[in-house]
Protein backbone atom coordinates (compact mmCIF):
# COMPACT_ATOMS: atom_id res chain seq x y z
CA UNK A 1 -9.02 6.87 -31.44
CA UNK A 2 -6.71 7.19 -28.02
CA UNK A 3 -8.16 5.72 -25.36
CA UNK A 4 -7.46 9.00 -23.21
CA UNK A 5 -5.99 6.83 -19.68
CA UNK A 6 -2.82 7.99 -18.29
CA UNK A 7 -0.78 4.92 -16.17
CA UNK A 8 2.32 6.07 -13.85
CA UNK A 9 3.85 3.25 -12.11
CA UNK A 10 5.90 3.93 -9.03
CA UNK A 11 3.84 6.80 -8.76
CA UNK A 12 4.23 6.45 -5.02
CA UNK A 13 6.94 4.02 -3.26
CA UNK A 14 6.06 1.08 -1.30
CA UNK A 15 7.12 2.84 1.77
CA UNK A 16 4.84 5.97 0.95
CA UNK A 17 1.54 3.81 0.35
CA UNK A 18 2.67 1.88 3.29
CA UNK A 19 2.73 5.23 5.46
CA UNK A 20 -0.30 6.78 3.56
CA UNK A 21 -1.99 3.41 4.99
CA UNK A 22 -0.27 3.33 8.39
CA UNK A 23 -1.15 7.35 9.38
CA UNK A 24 -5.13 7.50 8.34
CA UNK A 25 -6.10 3.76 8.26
CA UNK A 26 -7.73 4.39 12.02
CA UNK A 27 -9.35 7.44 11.53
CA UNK A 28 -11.88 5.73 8.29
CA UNK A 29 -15.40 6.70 8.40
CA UNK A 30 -18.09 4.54 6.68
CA UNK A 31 -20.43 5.32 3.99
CA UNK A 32 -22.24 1.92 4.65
CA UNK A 33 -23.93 0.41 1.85
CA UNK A 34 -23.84 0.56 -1.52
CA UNK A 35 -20.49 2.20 -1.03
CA UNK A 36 -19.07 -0.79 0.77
CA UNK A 37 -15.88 1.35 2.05
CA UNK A 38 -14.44 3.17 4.45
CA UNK A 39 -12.72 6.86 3.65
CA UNK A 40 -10.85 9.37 5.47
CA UNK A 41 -11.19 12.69 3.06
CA UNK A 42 -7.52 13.95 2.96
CA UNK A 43 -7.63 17.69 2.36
CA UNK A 44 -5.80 19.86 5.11
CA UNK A 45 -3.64 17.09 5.36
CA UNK A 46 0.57 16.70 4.67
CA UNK A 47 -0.47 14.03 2.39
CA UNK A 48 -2.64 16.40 0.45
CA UNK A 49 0.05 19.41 -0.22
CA UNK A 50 2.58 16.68 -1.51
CA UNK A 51 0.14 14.80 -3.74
CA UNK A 52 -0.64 18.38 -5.10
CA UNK A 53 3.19 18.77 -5.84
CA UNK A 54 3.52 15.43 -7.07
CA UNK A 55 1.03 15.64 -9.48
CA UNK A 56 2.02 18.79 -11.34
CA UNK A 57 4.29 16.34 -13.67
CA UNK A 58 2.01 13.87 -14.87
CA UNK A 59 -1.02 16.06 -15.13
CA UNK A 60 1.22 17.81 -17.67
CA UNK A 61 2.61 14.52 -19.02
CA UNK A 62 -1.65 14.06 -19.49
CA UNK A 63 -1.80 17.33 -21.34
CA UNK A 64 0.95 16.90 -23.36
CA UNK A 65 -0.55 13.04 -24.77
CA UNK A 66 -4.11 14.83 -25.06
CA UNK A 67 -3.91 18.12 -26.34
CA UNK A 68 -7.32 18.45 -26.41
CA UNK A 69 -7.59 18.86 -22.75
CA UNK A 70 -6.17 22.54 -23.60
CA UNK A 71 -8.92 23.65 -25.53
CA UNK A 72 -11.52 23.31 -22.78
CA UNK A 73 -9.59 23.03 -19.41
CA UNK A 74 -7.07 26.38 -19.07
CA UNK A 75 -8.07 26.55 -15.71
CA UNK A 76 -8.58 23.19 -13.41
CA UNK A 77 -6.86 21.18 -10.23
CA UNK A 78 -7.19 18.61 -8.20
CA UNK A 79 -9.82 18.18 -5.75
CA UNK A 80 -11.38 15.76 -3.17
CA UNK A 81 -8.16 13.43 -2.34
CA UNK A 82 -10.04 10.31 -0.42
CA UNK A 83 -8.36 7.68 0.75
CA UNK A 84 -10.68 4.16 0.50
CA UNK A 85 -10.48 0.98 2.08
CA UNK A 86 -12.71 -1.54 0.42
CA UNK A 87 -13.74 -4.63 3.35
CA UNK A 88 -13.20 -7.85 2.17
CA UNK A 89 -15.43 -9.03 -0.49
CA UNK A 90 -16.35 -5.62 -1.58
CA UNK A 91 -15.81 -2.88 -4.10
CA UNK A 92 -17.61 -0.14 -5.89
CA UNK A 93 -19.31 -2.74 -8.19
CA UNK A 94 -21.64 -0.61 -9.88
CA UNK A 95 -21.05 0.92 -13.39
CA UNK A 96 -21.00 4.72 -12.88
CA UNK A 97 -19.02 8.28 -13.98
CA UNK A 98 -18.05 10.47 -11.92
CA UNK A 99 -19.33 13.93 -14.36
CA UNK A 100 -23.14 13.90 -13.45
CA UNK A 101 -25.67 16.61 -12.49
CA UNK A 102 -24.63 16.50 -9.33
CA UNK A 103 -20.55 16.68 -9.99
CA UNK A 104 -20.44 18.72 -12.97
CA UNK A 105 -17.06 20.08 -13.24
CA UNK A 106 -15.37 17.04 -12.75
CA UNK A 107 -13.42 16.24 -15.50
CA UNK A 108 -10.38 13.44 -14.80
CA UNK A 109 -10.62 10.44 -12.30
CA UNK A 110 -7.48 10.42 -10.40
CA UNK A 111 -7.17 6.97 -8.73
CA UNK A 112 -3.35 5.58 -7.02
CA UNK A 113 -3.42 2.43 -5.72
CA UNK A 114 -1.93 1.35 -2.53
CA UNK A 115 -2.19 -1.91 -2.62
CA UNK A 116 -1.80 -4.75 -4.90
CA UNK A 117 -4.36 -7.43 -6.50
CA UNK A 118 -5.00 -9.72 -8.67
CA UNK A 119 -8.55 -7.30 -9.66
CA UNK A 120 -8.75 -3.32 -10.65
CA UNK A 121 -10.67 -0.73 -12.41
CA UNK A 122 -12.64 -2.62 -14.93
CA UNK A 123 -14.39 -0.14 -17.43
CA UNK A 124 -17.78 -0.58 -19.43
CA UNK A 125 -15.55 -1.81 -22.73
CA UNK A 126 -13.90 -4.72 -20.46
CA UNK A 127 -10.15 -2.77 -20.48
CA UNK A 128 -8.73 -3.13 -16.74
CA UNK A 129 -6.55 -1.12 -14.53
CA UNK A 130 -4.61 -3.30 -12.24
CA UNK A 131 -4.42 -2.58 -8.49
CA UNK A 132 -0.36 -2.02 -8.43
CA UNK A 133 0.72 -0.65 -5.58
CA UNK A 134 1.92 3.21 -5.87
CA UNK A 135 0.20 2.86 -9.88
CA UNK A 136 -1.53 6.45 -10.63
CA UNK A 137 -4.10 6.67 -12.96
CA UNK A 138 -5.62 9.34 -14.55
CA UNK A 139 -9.20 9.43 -17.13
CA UNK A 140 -11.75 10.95 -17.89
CA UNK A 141 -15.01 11.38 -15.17
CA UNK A 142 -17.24 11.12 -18.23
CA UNK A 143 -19.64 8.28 -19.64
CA UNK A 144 -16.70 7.39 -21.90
CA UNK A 145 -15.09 5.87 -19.28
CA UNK A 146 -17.63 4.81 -17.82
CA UNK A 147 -16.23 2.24 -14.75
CA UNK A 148 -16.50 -0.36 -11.60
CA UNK A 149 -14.01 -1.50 -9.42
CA UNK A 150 -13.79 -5.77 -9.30
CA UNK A 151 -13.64 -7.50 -6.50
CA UNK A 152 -10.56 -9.03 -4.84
CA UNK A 153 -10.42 -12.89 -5.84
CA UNK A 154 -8.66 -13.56 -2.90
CA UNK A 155 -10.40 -11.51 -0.19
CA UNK A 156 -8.29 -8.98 0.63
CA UNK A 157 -8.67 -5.39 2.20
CA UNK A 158 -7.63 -3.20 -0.69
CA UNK A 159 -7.27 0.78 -0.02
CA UNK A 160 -6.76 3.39 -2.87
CA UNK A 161 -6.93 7.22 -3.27
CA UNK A 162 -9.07 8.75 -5.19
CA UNK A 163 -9.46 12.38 -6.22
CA UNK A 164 -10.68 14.31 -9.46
CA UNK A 165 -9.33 16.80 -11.30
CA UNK A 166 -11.64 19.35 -12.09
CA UNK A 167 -12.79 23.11 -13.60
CA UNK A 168 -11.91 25.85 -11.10
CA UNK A 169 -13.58 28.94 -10.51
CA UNK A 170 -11.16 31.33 -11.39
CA UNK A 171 -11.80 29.99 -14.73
CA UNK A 172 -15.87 29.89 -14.97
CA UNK A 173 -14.63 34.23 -14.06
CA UNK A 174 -12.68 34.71 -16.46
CA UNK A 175 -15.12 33.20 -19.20
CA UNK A 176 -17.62 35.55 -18.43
């Protein structure tokens, strides 16, 4: 059985995460504990309308591996683009999903890095994603990828976007 994970390196350059970094770093709000990062949601923003357009490929690279994403997603896109800074020492450490009660049209985890570590996205089976800087990766927001981020062995301030791809409206009308 495929494990379902999408990995694009180069994704973004070094001078684009660089930028990314550079343009929202001072505007971060914080969600205080047990988040343990600062975000600046990135809707309305340039960076949103050419992550949108950058995206289009590999979400259909993604469709094209898993074919099954066909038979239940004809109508889905990207939402929520937040850019994250994790403080030194922390990181999302909790296992979680992202499809809950609470969330339930979310259907792919959309995470690029903008930074590189020695840590990642470490899910429940022990299989990591390494931080690479511009590295996009793409999953599933269910309990089968169930996930945590690690935390930086050597301290650093690490910063990634994440975002979810998800079922749209249009299609919950045209169901009916």
């Amino acid at each position: 059985m495929k494990n379902f994970v999408y990995i694009h390196d180069d994704f973004l350059s070094v001078k684009e995460c660089k930028n990314i970094i550079k343009t929202y770093d001072r505007n971060l709000k914080s969600l205080g504990n047990p988040r343990n990062y600062e975000f600046k949601d990135l809707e309305g923003t340039p960076f949103w309308t050419t992550i949108c357009d950058k995206l289009t490929v590999p979400l259909e690279e993604y469709k094209k591996q898993n074919r099954e994403v066909d038979l239940t997603a004809s109508f889905w896109g990207l939402s929520r683009l937040r850019l994250k800074k994790f403080l030194r020492d922390r990181c999302f450490n909790e296992f979680h999903s992202e499809h809950s009660i609470t969330s339930p049209n979310r259907m792919l985890n959309v995470h690029i890095y903008l930074t590189t570590h020695n840590c990642g996205t470490e899910f429940y089976d022990g299989e990591v994603i390494k931080s690479e800087q511009g590295r996009l990766a793409i999953f599933p927001a269910y309990f089968t990828h169930t996930h945590r981020g690690q935390i930086c062995p050597q301290k650093n301030v690490r910063y990634l976007v994440g975002g979810y791809v998800e079922f749209t409206e249009r299609g919950k009308r045209e169901e009916d």
